[in-house]
Protein backbone atom coordinates (compact mmCIF):
# COMPACT_ATOMS: atom_id res chain seq x y z
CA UNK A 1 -1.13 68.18 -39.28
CA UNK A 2 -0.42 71.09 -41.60
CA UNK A 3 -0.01 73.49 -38.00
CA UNK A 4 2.90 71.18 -37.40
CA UNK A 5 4.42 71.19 -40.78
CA UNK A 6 4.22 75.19 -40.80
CA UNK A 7 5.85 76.38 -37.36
CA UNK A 8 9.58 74.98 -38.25
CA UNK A 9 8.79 77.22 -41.26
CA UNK A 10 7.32 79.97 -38.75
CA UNK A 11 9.83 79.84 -36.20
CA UNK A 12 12.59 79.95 -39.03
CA UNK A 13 10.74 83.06 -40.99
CA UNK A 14 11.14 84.64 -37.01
CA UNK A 15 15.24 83.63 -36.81
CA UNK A 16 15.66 85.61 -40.49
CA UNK A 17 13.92 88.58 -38.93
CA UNK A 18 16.27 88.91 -35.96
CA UNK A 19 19.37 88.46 -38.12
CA UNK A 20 18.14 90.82 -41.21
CA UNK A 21 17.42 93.44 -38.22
CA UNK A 22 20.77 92.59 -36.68
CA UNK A 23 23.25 92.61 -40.01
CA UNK A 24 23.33 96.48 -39.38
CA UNK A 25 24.81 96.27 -36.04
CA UNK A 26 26.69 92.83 -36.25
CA UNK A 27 30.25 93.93 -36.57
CA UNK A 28 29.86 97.07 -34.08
CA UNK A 29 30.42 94.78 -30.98
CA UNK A 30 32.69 96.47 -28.96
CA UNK A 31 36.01 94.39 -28.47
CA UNK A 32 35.62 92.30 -31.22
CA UNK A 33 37.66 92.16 -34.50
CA UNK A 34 41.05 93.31 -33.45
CA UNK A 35 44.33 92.26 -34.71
CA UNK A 36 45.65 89.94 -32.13
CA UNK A 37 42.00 88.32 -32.37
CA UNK A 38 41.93 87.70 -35.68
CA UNK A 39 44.98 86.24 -35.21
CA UNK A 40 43.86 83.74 -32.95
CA UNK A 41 40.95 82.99 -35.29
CA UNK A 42 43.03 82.05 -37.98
CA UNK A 43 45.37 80.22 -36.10
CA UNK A 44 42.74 78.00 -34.43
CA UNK A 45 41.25 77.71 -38.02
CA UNK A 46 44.22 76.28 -39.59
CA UNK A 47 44.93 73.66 -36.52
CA UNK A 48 41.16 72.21 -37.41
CA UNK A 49 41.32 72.16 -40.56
CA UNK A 50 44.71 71.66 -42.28
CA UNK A 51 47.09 72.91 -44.96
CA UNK A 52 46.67 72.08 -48.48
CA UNK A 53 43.75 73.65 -51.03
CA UNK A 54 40.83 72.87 -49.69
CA UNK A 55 37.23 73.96 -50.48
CA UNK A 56 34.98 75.30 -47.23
CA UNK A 57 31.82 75.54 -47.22
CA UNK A 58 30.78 78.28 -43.77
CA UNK A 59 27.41 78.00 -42.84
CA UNK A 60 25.34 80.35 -41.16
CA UNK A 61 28.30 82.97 -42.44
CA UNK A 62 26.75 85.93 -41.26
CA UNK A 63 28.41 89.47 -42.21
CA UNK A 64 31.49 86.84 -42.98
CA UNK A 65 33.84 87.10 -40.84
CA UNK A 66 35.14 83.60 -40.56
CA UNK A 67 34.67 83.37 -44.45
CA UNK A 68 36.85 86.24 -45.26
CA UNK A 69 39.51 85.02 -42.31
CA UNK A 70 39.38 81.33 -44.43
CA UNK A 71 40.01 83.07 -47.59
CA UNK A 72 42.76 85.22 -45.69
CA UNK A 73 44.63 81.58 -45.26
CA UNK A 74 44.27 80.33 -48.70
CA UNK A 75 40.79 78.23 -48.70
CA UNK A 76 38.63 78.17 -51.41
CA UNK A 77 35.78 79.11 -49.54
CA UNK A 78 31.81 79.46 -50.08
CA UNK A 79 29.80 81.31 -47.03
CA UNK A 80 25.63 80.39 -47.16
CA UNK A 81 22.92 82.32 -45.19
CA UNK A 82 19.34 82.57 -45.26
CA UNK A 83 19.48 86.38 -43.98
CA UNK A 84 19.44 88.78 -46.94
CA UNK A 85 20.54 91.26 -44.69
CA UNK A 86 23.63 89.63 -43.49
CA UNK A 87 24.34 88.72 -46.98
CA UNK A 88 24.57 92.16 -47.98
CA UNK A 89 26.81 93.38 -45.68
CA UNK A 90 29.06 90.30 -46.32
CA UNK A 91 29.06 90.96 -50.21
CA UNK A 92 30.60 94.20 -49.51
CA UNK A 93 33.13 93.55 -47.10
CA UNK A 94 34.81 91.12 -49.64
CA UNK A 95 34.41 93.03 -52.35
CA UNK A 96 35.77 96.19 -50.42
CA UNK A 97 38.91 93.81 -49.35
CA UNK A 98 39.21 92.11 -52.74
CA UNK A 99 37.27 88.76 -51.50
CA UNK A 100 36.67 86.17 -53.72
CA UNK A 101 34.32 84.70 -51.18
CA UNK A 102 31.46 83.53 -52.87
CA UNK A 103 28.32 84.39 -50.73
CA UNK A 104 24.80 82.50 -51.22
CA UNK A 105 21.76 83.06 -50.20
CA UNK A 106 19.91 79.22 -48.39
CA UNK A 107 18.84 77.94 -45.56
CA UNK A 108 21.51 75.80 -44.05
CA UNK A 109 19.36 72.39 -42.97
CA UNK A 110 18.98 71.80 -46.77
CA UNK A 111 21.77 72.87 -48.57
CA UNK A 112 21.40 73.21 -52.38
CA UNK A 113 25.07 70.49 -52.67
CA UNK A 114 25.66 67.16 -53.77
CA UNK A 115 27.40 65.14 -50.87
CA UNK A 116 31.03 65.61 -50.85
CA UNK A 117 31.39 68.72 -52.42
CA UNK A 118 33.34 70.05 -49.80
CA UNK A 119 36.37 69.29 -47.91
CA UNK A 120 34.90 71.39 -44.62
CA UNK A 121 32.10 72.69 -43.25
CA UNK A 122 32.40 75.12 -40.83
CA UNK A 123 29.63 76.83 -38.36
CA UNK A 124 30.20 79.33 -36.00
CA UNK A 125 27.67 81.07 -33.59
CA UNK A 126 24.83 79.41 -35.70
CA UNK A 127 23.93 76.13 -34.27
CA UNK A 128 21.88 77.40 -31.29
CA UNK A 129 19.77 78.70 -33.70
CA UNK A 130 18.99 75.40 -35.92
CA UNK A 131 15.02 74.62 -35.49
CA UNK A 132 16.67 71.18 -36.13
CA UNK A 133 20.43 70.98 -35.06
CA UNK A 134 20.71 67.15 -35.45
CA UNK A 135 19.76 67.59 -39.05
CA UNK A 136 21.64 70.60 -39.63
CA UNK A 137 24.53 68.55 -38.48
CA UNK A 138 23.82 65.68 -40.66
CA UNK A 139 22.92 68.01 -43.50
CA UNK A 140 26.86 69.44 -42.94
CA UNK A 141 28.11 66.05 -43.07
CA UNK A 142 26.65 65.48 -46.04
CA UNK A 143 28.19 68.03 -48.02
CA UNK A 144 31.44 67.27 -46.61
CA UNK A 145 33.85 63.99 -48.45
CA UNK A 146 34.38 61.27 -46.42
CA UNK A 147 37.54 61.90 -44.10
CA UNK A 148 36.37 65.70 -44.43
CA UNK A 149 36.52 68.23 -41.36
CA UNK A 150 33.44 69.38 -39.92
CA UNK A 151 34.51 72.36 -37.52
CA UNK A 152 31.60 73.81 -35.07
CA UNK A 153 31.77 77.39 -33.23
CA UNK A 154 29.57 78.03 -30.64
CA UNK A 155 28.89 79.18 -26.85
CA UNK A 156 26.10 79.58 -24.01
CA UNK A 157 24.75 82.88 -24.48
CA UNK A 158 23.87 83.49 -20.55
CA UNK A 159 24.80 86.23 -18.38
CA UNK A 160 25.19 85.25 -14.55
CA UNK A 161 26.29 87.36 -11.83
CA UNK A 162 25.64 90.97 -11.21
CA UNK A 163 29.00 92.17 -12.49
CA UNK A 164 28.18 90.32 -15.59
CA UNK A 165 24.63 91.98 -15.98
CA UNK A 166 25.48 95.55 -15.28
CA UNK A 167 28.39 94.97 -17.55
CA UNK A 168 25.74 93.77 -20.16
CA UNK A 169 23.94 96.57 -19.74
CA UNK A 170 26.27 98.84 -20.36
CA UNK A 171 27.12 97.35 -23.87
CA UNK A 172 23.66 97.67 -24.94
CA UNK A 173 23.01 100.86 -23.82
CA UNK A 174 26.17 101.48 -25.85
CA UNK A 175 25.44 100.36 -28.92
CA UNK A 176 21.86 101.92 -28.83
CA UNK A 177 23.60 105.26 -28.22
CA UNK A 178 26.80 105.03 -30.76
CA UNK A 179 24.55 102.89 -33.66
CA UNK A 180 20.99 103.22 -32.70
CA UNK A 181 20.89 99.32 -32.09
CA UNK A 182 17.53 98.08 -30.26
CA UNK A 183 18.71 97.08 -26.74
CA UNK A 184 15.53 95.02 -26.37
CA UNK A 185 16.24 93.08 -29.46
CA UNK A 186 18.92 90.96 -27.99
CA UNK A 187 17.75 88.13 -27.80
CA UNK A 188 14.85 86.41 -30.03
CA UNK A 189 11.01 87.09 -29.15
CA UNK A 190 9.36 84.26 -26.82
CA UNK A 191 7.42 82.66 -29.66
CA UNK A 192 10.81 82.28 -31.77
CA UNK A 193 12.24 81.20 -28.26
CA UNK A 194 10.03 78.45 -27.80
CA UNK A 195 10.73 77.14 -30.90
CA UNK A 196 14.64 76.45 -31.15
CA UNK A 197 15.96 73.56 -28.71
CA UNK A 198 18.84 75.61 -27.48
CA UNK A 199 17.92 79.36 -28.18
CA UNK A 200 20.25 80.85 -25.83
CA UNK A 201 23.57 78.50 -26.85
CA UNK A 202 24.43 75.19 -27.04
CA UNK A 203 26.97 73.70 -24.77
CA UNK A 204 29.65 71.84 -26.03
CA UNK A 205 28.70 68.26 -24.49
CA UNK A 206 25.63 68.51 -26.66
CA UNK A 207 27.33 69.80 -29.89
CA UNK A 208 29.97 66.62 -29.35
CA UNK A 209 26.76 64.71 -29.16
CA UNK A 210 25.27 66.13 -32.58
CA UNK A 211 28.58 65.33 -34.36
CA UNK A 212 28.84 61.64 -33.06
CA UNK A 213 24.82 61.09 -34.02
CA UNK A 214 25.93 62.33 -37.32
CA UNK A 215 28.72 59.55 -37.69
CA UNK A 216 31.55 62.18 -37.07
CA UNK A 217 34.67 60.69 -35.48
CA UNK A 218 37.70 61.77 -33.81
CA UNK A 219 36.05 64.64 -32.23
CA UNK A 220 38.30 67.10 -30.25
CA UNK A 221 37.19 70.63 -27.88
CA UNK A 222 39.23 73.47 -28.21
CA UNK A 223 38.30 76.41 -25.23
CA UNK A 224 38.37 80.00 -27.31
CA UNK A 225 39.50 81.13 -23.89
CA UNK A 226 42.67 83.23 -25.32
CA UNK A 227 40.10 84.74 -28.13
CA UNK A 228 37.97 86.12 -25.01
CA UNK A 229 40.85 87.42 -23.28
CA UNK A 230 41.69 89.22 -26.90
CA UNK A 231 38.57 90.58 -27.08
CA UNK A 232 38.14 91.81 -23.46
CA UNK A 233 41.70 93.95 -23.52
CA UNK A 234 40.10 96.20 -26.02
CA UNK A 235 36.83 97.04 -23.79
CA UNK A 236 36.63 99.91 -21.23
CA UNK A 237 36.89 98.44 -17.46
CA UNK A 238 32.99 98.73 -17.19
CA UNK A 239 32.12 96.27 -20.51
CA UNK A 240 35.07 93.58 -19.64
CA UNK A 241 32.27 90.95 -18.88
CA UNK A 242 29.59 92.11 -21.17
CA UNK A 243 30.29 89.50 -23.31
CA UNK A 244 32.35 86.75 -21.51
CA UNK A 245 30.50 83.69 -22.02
CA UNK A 246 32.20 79.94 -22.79
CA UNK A 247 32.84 79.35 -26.12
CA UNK A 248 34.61 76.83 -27.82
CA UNK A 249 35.67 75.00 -31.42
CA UNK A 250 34.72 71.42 -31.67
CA UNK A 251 35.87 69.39 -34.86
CA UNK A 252 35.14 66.08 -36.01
CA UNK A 253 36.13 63.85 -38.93
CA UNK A 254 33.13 62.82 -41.43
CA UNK A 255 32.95 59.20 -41.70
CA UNK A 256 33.89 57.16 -44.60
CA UNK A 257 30.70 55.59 -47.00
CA UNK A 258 29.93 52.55 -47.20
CA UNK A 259 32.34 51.14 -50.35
CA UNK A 260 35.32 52.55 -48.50
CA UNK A 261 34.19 50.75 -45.35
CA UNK A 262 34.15 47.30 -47.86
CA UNK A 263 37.08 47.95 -48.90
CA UNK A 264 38.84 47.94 -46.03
């Protein structure tokens, strides 16, 4: 039915919304971006992936920040994003730091590569909000040469506990005051909601499970425990759990095609 065919589209048109909205306020999250993090980052980047020129392809880049942390450690590195927005404000944080990150504009279930072009894919914070993760996962495969790193980012965006909430809270209210951020936009509308299989996170059984249906072997979790610890030393006593949810880096190896498997 043409209904069906048009509310992937819909709920996607709704996911570019948020994030154009949200590119203004992205990198004011208190506690986040500080040297010993970024540290962390990188090192935890470099363990997945490997040493050696290699070129990266980061979906779902955002405002950049793992892009410009890729290019930091020598990658050749290409970040794609559907959100014009967040494009923007990644454009001129690399040129600002002398970047050559080159940013695109695409939605990141049908990337505009031939398969293999890349030696990695990487994807942080931005498969909880695939309308399709198990084809966004395939689609990252793809693009990625056989023996190739796929490297995943991601969390379970809910807040338990009261200490949690109120700490919540207080972090919005913050941001609204200090940036003039919404603090009823945080997460997406019900209609977008309803739409995305995991709209508040995805947990890292089910990304493991998204790799392995892609063909992705040798899959390993990392806990970004010591990154949250980072980024809670630099918040006042009363934000500390604002944002303390599990997340975690799980990499897998794309599998080999079919002549290499002949060969063998």
């Amino acid at each position: 039915m043409e209904t069906d065919r048009k509310e992937p589209e819909r709920v996607k048109n709704g996911v570019r919304r948020y994030w154009d909205y949200g590119s203004r306020f992205y990198d004011t999250a208190p506690g986040s971006g500080g040297d010993e993090e970024r540290l962390l980052w990188k090192e935890n980047l470099s363990r997945a992936i490997g040493s050696g020129p290699k070129k990266i392809l980061d979906v779902g880049t955002g405002t950049g920040v793992i892009a410009l942390l890729l290019a930091e450690l020598g990658y050749s590195v290409t970040g794609v994003d559907f959100s014009r927005g967040m494009m923007e404000v990644a454009r001129k944080k690399a040129l600002a730091g002398g970047s050559a990150v080159r940013f695109l504009e695409g939605d990141v279930e049908n990337l505009p590569f031939e398969d293999g072009t890349f030696d990695c894919v990487t994807a942080r914070y931005v498969l909880w909000t695939m309308v399709d993760p198990e084809k966004a996962v395939r689609e990252w495969v793809r693009v990625v040469r056989p023996g190739g790193t796929i490297v995943i980012i991601d969390g379970k965006w809910v807040t338990k506990g009261l200490l949690p909430k109120v700490s919540a809270a207080t972090y919005h209210t913050y941001r609204f005051v200090r940036y003039g951020k919404n603090p009823f936009t945080y997460d997406y509308t019900e209609d977008v909601s309803a739409g995305l299989p995991n709209p508040h996170g995805v947990e890292k059984e089910q990304i493991v499970a998204y790799l392995s249906g892609a063909g992705a072997t040798g899959i390993t979790v990392t806990d970004l425990e010591p990154i949250r610890v980072a980024q809670r030393r630099r918040l006042p006593w009363y934000m500390k759990y604002a944002n303390d949810h599990p997340t975690y880096l799980v990499s897998g190896i794309t599998p080999k095609n079919h002549d290499e498997d002949d060969e063998t």
